[in-house]
Protein backbone atom coordinates (compact mmCIF):
# COMPACT_ATOMS: atom_id res chain seq x y z
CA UNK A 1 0.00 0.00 0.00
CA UNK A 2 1.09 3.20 -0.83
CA UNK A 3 2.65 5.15 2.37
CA UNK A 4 2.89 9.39 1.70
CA UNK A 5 5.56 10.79 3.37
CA UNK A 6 4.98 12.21 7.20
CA UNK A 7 3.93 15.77 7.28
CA UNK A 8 7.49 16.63 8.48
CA UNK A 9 8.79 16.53 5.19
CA UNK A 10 6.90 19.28 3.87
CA UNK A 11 8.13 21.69 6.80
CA UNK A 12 11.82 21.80 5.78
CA UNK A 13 14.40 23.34 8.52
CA UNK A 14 14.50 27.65 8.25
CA UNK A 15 17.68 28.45 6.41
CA UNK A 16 20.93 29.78 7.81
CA UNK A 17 22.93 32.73 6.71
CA UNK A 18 25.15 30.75 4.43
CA UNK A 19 26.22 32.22 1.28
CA UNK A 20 26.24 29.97 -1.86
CA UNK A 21 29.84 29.16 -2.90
CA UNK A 22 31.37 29.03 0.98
CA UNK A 23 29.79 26.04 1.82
CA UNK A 24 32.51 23.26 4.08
CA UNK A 25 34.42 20.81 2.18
CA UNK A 26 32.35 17.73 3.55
CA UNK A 27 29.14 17.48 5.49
CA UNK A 28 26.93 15.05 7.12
CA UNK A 29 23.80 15.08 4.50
CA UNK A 30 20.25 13.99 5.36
CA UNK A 31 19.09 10.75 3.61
CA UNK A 32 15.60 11.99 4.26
CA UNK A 33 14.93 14.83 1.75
CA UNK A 34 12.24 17.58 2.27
CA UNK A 35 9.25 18.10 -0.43
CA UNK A 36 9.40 22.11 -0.77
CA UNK A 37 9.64 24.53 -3.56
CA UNK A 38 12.65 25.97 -1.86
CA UNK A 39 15.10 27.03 -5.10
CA UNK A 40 18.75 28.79 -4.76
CA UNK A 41 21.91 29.42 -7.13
CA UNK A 42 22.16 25.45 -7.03
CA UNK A 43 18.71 23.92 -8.09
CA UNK A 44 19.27 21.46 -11.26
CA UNK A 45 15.88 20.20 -12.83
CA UNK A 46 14.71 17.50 -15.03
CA UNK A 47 11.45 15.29 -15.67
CA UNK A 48 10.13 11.67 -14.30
CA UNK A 49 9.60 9.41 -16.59
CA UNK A 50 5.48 10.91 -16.50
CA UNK A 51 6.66 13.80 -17.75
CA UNK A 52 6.54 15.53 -14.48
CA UNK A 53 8.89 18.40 -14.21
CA UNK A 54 11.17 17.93 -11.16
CA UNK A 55 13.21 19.96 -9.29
CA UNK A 56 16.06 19.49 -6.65
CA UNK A 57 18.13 22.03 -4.29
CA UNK A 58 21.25 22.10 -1.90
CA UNK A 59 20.55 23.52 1.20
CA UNK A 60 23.16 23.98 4.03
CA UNK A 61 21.38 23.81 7.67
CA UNK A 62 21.71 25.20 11.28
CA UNK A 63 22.27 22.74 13.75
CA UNK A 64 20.00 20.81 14.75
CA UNK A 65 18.96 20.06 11.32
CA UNK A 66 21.36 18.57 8.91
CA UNK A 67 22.16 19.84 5.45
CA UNK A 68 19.73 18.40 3.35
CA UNK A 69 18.19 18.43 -0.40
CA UNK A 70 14.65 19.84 -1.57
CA UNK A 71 12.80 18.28 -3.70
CA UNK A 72 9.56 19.46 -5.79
CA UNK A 73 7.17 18.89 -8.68
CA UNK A 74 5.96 22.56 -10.02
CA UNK A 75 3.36 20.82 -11.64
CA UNK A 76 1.98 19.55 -8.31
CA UNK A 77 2.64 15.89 -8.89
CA UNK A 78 2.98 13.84 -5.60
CA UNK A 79 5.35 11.29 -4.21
CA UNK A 80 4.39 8.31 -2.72
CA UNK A 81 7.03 8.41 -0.38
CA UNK A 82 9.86 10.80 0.50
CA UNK A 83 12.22 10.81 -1.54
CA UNK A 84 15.62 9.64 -0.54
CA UNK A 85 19.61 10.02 -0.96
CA UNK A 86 20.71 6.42 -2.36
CA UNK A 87 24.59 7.19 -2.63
CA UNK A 88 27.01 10.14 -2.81
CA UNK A 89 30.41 10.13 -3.98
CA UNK A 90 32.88 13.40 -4.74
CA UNK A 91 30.62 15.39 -7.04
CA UNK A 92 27.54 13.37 -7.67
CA UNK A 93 24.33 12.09 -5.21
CA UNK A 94 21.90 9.22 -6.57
CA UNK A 95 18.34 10.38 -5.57
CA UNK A 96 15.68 8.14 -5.69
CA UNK A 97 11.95 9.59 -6.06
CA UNK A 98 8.35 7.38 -5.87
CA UNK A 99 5.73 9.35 -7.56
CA UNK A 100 1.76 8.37 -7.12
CA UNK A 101 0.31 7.44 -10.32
CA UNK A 102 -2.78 9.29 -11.38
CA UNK A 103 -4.89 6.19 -11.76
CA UNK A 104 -6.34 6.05 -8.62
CA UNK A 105 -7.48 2.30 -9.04
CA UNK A 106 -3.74 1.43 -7.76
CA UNK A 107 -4.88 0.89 -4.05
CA UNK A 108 -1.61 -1.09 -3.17
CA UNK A 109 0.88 1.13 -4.79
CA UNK A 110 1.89 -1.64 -7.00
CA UNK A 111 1.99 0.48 -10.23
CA UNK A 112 4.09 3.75 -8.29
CA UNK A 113 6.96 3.94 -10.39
CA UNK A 114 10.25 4.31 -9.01
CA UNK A 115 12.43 7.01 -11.05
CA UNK A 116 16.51 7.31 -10.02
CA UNK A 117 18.26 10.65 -10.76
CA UNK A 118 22.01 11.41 -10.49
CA UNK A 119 22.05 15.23 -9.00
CA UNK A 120 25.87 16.59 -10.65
CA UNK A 121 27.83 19.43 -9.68
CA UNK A 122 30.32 19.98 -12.09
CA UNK A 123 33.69 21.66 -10.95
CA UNK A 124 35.90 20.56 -13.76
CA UNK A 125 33.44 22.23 -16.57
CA UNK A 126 32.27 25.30 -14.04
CA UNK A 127 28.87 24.74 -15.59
CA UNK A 128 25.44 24.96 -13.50
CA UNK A 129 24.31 22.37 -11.32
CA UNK A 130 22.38 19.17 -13.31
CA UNK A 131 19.86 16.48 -12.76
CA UNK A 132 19.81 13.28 -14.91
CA UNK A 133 16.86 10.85 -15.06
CA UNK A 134 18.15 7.32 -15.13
CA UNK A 135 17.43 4.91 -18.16
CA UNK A 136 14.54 2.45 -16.22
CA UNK A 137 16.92 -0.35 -14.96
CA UNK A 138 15.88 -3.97 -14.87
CA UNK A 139 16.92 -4.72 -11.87
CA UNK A 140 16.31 -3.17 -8.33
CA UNK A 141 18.35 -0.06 -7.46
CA UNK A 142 19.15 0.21 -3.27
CA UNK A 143 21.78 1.52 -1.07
CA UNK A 144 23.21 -1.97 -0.37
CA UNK A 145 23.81 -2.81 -4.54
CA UNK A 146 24.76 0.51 -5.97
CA UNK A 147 27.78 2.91 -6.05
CA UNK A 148 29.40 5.93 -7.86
CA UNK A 149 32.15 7.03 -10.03
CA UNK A 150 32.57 10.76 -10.62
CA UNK A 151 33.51 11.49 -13.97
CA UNK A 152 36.96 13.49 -14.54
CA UNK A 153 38.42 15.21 -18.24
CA UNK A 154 34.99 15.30 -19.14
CA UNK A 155 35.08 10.92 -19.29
CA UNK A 156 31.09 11.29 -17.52
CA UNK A 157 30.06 9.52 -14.29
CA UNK A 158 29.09 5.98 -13.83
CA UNK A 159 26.37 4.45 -11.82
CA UNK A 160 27.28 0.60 -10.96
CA UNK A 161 24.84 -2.33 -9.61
CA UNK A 162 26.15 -5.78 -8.56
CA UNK A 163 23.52 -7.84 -8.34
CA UNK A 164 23.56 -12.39 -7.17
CA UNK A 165 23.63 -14.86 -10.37
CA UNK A 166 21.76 -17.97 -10.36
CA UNK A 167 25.21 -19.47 -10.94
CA UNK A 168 27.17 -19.34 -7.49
CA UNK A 169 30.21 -17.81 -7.86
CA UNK A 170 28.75 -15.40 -10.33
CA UNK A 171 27.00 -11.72 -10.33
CA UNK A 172 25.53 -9.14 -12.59
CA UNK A 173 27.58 -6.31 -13.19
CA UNK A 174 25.21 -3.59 -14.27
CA UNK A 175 26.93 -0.36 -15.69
CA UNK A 176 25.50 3.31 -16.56
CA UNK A 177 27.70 5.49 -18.29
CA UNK A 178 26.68 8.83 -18.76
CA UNK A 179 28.06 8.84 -21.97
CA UNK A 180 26.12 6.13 -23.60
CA UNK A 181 23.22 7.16 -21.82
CA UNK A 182 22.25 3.46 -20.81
CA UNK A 183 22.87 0.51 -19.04
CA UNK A 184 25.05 -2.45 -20.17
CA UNK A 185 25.73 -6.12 -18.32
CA UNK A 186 28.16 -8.24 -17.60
CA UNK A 187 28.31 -11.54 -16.12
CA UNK A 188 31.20 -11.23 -13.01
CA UNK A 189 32.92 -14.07 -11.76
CA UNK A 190 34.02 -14.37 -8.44
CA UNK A 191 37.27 -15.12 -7.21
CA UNK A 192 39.62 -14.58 -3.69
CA UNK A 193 42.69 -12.75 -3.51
CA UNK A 194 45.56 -13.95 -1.72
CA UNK A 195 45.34 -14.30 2.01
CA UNK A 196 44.47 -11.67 4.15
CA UNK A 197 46.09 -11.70 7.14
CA UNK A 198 43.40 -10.59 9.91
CA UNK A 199 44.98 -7.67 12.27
CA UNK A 200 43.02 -9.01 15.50
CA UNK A 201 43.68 -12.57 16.83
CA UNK A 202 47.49 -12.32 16.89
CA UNK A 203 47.69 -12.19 13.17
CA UNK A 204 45.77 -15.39 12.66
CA UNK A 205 45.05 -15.55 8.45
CA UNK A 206 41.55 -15.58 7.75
CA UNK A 207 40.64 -17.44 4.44
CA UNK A 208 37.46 -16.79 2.15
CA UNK A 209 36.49 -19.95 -0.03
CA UNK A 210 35.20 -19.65 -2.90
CA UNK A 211 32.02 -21.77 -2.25
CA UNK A 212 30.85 -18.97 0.61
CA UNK A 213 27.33 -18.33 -0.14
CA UNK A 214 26.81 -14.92 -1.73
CA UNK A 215 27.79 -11.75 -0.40
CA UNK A 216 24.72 -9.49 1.02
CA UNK A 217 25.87 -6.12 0.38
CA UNK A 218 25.73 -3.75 3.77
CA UNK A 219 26.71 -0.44 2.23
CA UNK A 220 28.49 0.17 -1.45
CA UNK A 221 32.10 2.57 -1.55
CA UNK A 222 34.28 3.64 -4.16
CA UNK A 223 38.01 4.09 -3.85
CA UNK A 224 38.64 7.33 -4.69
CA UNK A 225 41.43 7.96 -8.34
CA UNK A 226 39.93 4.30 -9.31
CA UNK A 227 36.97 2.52 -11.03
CA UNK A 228 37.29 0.04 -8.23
CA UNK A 229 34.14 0.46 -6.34
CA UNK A 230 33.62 -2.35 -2.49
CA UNK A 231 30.35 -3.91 -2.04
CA UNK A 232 30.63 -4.35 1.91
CA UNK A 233 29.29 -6.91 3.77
CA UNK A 234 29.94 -5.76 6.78
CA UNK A 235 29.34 -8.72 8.79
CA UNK A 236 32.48 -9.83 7.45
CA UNK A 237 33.62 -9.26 3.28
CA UNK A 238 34.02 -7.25 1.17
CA UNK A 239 33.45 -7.35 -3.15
CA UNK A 240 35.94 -5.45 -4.94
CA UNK A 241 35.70 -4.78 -8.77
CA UNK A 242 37.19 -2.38 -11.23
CA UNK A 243 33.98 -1.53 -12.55
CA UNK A 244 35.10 -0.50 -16.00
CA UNK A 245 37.52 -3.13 -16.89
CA UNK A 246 36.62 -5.03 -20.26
CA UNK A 247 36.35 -8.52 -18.28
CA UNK A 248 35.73 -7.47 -14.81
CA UNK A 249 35.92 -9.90 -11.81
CA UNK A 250 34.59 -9.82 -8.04
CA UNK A 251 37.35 -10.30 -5.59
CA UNK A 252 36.70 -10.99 -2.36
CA UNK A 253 38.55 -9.54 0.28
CA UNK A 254 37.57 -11.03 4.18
CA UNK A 255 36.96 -7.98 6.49
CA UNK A 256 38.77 -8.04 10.26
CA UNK A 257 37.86 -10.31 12.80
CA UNK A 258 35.27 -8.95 15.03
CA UNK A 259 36.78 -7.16 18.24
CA UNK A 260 35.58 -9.46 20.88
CA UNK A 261 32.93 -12.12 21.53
CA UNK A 262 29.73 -10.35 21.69
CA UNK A 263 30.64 -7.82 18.21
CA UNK A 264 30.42 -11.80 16.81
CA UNK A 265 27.43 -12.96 18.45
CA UNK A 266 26.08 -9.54 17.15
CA UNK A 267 27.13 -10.17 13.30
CA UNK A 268 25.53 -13.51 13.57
CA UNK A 269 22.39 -11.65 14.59
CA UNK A 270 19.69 -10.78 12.47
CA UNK A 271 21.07 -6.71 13.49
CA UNK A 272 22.27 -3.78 11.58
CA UNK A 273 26.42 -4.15 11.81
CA UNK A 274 26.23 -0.84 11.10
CA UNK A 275 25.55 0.05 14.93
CA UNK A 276 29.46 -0.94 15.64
CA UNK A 277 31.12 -1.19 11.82
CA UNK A 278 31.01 1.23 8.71
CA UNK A 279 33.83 1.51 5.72
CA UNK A 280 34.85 4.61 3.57
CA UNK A 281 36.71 4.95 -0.01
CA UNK A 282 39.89 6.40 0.06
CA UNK A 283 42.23 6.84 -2.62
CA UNK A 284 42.81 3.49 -4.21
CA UNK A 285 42.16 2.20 -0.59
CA UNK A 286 39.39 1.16 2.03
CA UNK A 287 39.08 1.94 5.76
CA UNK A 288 36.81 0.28 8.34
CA UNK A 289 36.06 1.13 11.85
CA UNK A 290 35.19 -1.17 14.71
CA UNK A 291 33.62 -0.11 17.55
CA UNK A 292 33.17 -2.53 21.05
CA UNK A 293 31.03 -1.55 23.54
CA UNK A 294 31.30 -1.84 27.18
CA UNK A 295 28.47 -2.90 29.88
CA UNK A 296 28.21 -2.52 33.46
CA UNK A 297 25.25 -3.35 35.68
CA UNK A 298 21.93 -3.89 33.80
CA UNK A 299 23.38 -3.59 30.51
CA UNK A 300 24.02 -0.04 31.10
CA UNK A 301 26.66 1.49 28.55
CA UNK A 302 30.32 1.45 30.16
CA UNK A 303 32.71 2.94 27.55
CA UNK A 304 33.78 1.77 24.60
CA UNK A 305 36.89 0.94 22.35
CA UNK A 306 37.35 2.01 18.93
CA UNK A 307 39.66 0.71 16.18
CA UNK A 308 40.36 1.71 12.53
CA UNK A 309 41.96 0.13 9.98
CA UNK A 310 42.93 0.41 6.51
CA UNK A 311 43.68 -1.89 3.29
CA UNK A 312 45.62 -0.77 -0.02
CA UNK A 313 45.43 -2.09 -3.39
CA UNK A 314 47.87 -4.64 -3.21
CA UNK A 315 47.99 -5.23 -0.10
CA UNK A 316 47.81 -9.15 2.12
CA UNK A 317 46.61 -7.68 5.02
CA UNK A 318 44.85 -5.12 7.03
CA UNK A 319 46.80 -2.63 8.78
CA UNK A 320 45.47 -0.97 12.64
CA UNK A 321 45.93 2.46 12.03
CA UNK A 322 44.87 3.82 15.58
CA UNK A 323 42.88 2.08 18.36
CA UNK A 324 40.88 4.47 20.89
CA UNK A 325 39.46 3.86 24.34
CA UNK A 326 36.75 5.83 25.69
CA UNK A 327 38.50 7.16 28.58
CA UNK A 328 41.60 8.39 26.57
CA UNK A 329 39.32 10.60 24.90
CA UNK A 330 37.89 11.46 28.37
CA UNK A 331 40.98 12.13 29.98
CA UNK A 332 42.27 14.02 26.80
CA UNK A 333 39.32 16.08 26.16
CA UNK A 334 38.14 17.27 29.35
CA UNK A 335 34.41 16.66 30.63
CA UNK A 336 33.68 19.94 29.24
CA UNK A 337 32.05 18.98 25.52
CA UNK A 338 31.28 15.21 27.21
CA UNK A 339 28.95 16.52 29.78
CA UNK A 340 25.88 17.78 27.15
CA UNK A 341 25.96 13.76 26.02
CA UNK A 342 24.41 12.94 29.65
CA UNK A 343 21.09 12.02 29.56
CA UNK A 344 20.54 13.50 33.31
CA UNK A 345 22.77 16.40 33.78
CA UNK A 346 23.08 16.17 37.66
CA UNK A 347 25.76 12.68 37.29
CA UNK A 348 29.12 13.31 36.98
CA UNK A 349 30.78 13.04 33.53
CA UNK A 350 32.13 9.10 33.77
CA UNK A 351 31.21 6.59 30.92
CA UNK A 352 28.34 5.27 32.37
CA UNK A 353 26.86 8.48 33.07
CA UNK A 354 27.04 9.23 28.98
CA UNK A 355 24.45 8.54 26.75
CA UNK A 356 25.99 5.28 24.28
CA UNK A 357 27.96 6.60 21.25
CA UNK A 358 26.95 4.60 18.14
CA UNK A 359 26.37 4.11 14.59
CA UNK A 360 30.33 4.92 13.44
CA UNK A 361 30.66 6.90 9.92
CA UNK A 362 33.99 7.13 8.77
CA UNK A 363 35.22 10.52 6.90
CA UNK A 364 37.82 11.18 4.16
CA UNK A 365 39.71 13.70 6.32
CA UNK A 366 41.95 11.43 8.63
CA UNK A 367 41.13 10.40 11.97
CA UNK A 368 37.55 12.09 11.96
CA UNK A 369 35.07 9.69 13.09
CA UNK A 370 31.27 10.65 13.50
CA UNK A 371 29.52 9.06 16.07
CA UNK A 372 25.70 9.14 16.67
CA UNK A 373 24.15 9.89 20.43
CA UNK A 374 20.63 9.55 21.69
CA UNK A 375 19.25 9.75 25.21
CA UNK A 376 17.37 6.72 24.69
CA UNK A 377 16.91 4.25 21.72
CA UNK A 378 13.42 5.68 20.47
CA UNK A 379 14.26 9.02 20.77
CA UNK A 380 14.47 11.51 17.87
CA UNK A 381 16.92 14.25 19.08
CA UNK A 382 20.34 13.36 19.52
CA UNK A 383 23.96 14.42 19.00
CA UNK A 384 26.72 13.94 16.69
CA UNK A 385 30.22 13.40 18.34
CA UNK A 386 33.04 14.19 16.21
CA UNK A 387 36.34 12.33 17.81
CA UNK A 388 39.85 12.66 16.30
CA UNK A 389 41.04 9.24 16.36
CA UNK A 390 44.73 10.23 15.67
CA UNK A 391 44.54 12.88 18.74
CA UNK A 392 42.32 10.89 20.74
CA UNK A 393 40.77 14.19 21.47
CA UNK A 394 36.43 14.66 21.28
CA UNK A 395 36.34 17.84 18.98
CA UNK A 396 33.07 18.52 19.34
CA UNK A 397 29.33 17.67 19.83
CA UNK A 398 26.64 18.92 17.27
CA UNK A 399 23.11 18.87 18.47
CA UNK A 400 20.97 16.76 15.68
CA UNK A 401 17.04 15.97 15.06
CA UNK A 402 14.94 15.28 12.76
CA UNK A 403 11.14 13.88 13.63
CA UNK A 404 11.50 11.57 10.35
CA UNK A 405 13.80 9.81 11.87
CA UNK A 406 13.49 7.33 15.45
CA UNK A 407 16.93 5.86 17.35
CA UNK A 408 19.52 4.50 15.76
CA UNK A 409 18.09 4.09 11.85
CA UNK A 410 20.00 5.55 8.79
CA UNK A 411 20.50 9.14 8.84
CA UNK A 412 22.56 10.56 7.61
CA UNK A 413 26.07 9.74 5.15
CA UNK A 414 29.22 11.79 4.89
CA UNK A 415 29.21 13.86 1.40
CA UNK A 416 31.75 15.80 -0.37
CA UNK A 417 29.22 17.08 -2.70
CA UNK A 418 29.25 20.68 -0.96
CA UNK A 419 32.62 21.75 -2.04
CA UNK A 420 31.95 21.40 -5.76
CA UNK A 421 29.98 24.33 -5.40
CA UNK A 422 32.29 26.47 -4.12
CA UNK A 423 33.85 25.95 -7.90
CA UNK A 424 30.27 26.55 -9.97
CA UNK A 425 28.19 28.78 -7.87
């Protein structure tokens, strides 16, 4: 059945005094977008595949509120759900838009059709802003299957899906190029690279067989200066594949062992690994975070311990590039920026007075980790903690809500996207 989108979404955020062209190199952007003819020196348009005219706009946001896109049909078409950001990477954001057909003998929403758009900001041409309606793919388009390549020297963006064979050992390699303005496949075989030696365990070797059942993609990176892009299963693989090669293949590289016993029990759970794990692209390299959580009486949170770690293109092994405990960040930081993350304010500023500090997200500046805060699982106000992993320092605390959004669920992703209109705006 069809499910419109809350009436939050139509009451986007009031806007800050930010000028157009100064925005930060990288922000944490709302998945969630707001339905609102709100337009500025970077809306793009285009048209559904009705023939709706469509409209989308960059919008930086006081705190609280995160910075966010706006999303509108001049026409007055509806969606049938909000619309949402699929994937970002360096200049580009996949949006993905439900609209209500007119027919209104659809009672189940079976016949709401889906459109995908790739929102572009340009900063090697220094042309205006643009919006691209995706060729109708035959095969489902999500967060977990579907990553990015910016285009540079004018070669155009990609969009890449890796999708399970009915052969094991196989996948479908779907491929947009901007260029040819449609979507090609490939068949993908699977293979395993050479050991990977596991950094936890005392440099025990983990081994991935072949026969492993197939991966179920978490979350989808791309290694930044490559066409590699890392479907990550973050329970414990990763897929790696030069998208763009003329006989691609799927490597399989095995993530690091999990932390301690219970981060196990947990990724053998039916629950999001993304409470306690997330990865990032970096140039022609991947890095993954671990958190492990502490308990003390009750189950109350009791600190935790963080570790990152990082894997090169051909590279054996994973490589610890800092491990953090919650108390060296304490003791480093002061209780100062600590004591707004207490859920009652009249307890001292010790780790199980703190509200639990979840929900990692990895950034491309290094050592910057994000980490999510709520008074209480259900809650929708929160924080976000920003920690320096190299210092071992908390930098700061940013107050966050959004109504849209209850606990610990998706909501935000890191995005470079604002500084590439510092170059066109």
């Amino acid at each position: 059945m069809i499910t419109l989108p809350l009436d939050q979404s139509f009451q986007p955020p009031a806007l800050p005094n930010v000028v157009v062209g100064s925005y930060p190199d990288r922000v944490l952007l709302s998945v969630w977008c707001y339905i609102a003819d709100r337009t500025n020196e970077t809306t793009a348009t285009s048209s559904t595949t009705d023939g709706h005219r469509i409209q989308v706009t960059f919008f930086a946001a006081r705190p609280p509120a995160l910075f966010h896109l706006c999303i509108y049909c001049p026409d007055g078409a509806s969606f049938a759900i909000e619309p949402r950001v699929v994937a970002s990477h360096g200049n580009l954001i996949l949006l993905s838009a439900g609209n209500i057909p007119s027919s209104t003998s659809d009672l189940f929403g079976q016949d709401t059709s889906y459109d995908f758009f790739v929102y572009s900001a340009d900063a090697t041409t220094g042309v205006a802003p643009s919006l691209d309606l995706l060729p109708t793919p035959r095969h489902p388009i999500g967060r977990a299957n579907v990553g990015l390549i910016s285009g540079s020297g004018g070669s155009g963006y990609v969009v890449a899906t890796l999708s399970p064979h009915p052969r094991r050992k196989r996948y479908i390699l779907s491929v947009h190029h901007e260029k040819t303005g449609h979507w090609s496949r490939k068949i993908v075989s699977r293979k395993v690279l050479p050991t990977v030696e596991s950094p936890a365990g005392g440099g025990a070797e983990m081994r991935v067989k072949v026969e492993l059942v197939p991966l179920e993609s978490t979350m989808v990176i791309t290694l930044q200066g490559s066409n590699n892009i890392a479907w990550v299963d973050l329970r414990g693989t990763l897929l790696l594949c030069d998208v763009l090669d003329k006989d691609p293949v799927a490597y399989h590289i095995p993530l690091p062992e999990p932390l301690s016993d219970s981060n196990k029990a947990q990724l053998e759970s039916v629950g999001d690994p993304r409470f306690f794990r997330d990865a990032i692209g970096r140039a022609n390299s991947v890095r993954f975070v671990e958190m492990d959580y502490r308990y003390g009486a009750c189950f109350t949170p009791d600190g935790w311990r963080a570790v990152t770690y990082s894997w090169g293109l051909g590279s054996k092994k994973w490589c610890v590039d800092s491990v953090v405990d919650f108390e060296d960040v304490l003791e480093n930081s002061g209780g100062g920026l600590f004591s707004v993350l207490r859920p009652d304010s009249s307890k001292v500023v010790e780790s199980k007075n703190i509200a639990p500090l979840c929900v990692p997200t990895l950034c491309d500046r290094d050592g910057i980790l994000y980490l999510m805060s709520k008074p209480y699982r259900r809650c929708h106000e929160g924080s976000v903690a920003v920690v320096d992993t190299s210092k071992k320092t908390l930098e700061s605390v940013l107050p966050m809500s959004d109504q849209r959004v209850i606990g610990y669920s998706l909501t935000y992703v890191h995005s470079t996207f604002s500084k590439f209109f510092n170059d066109v705006c």
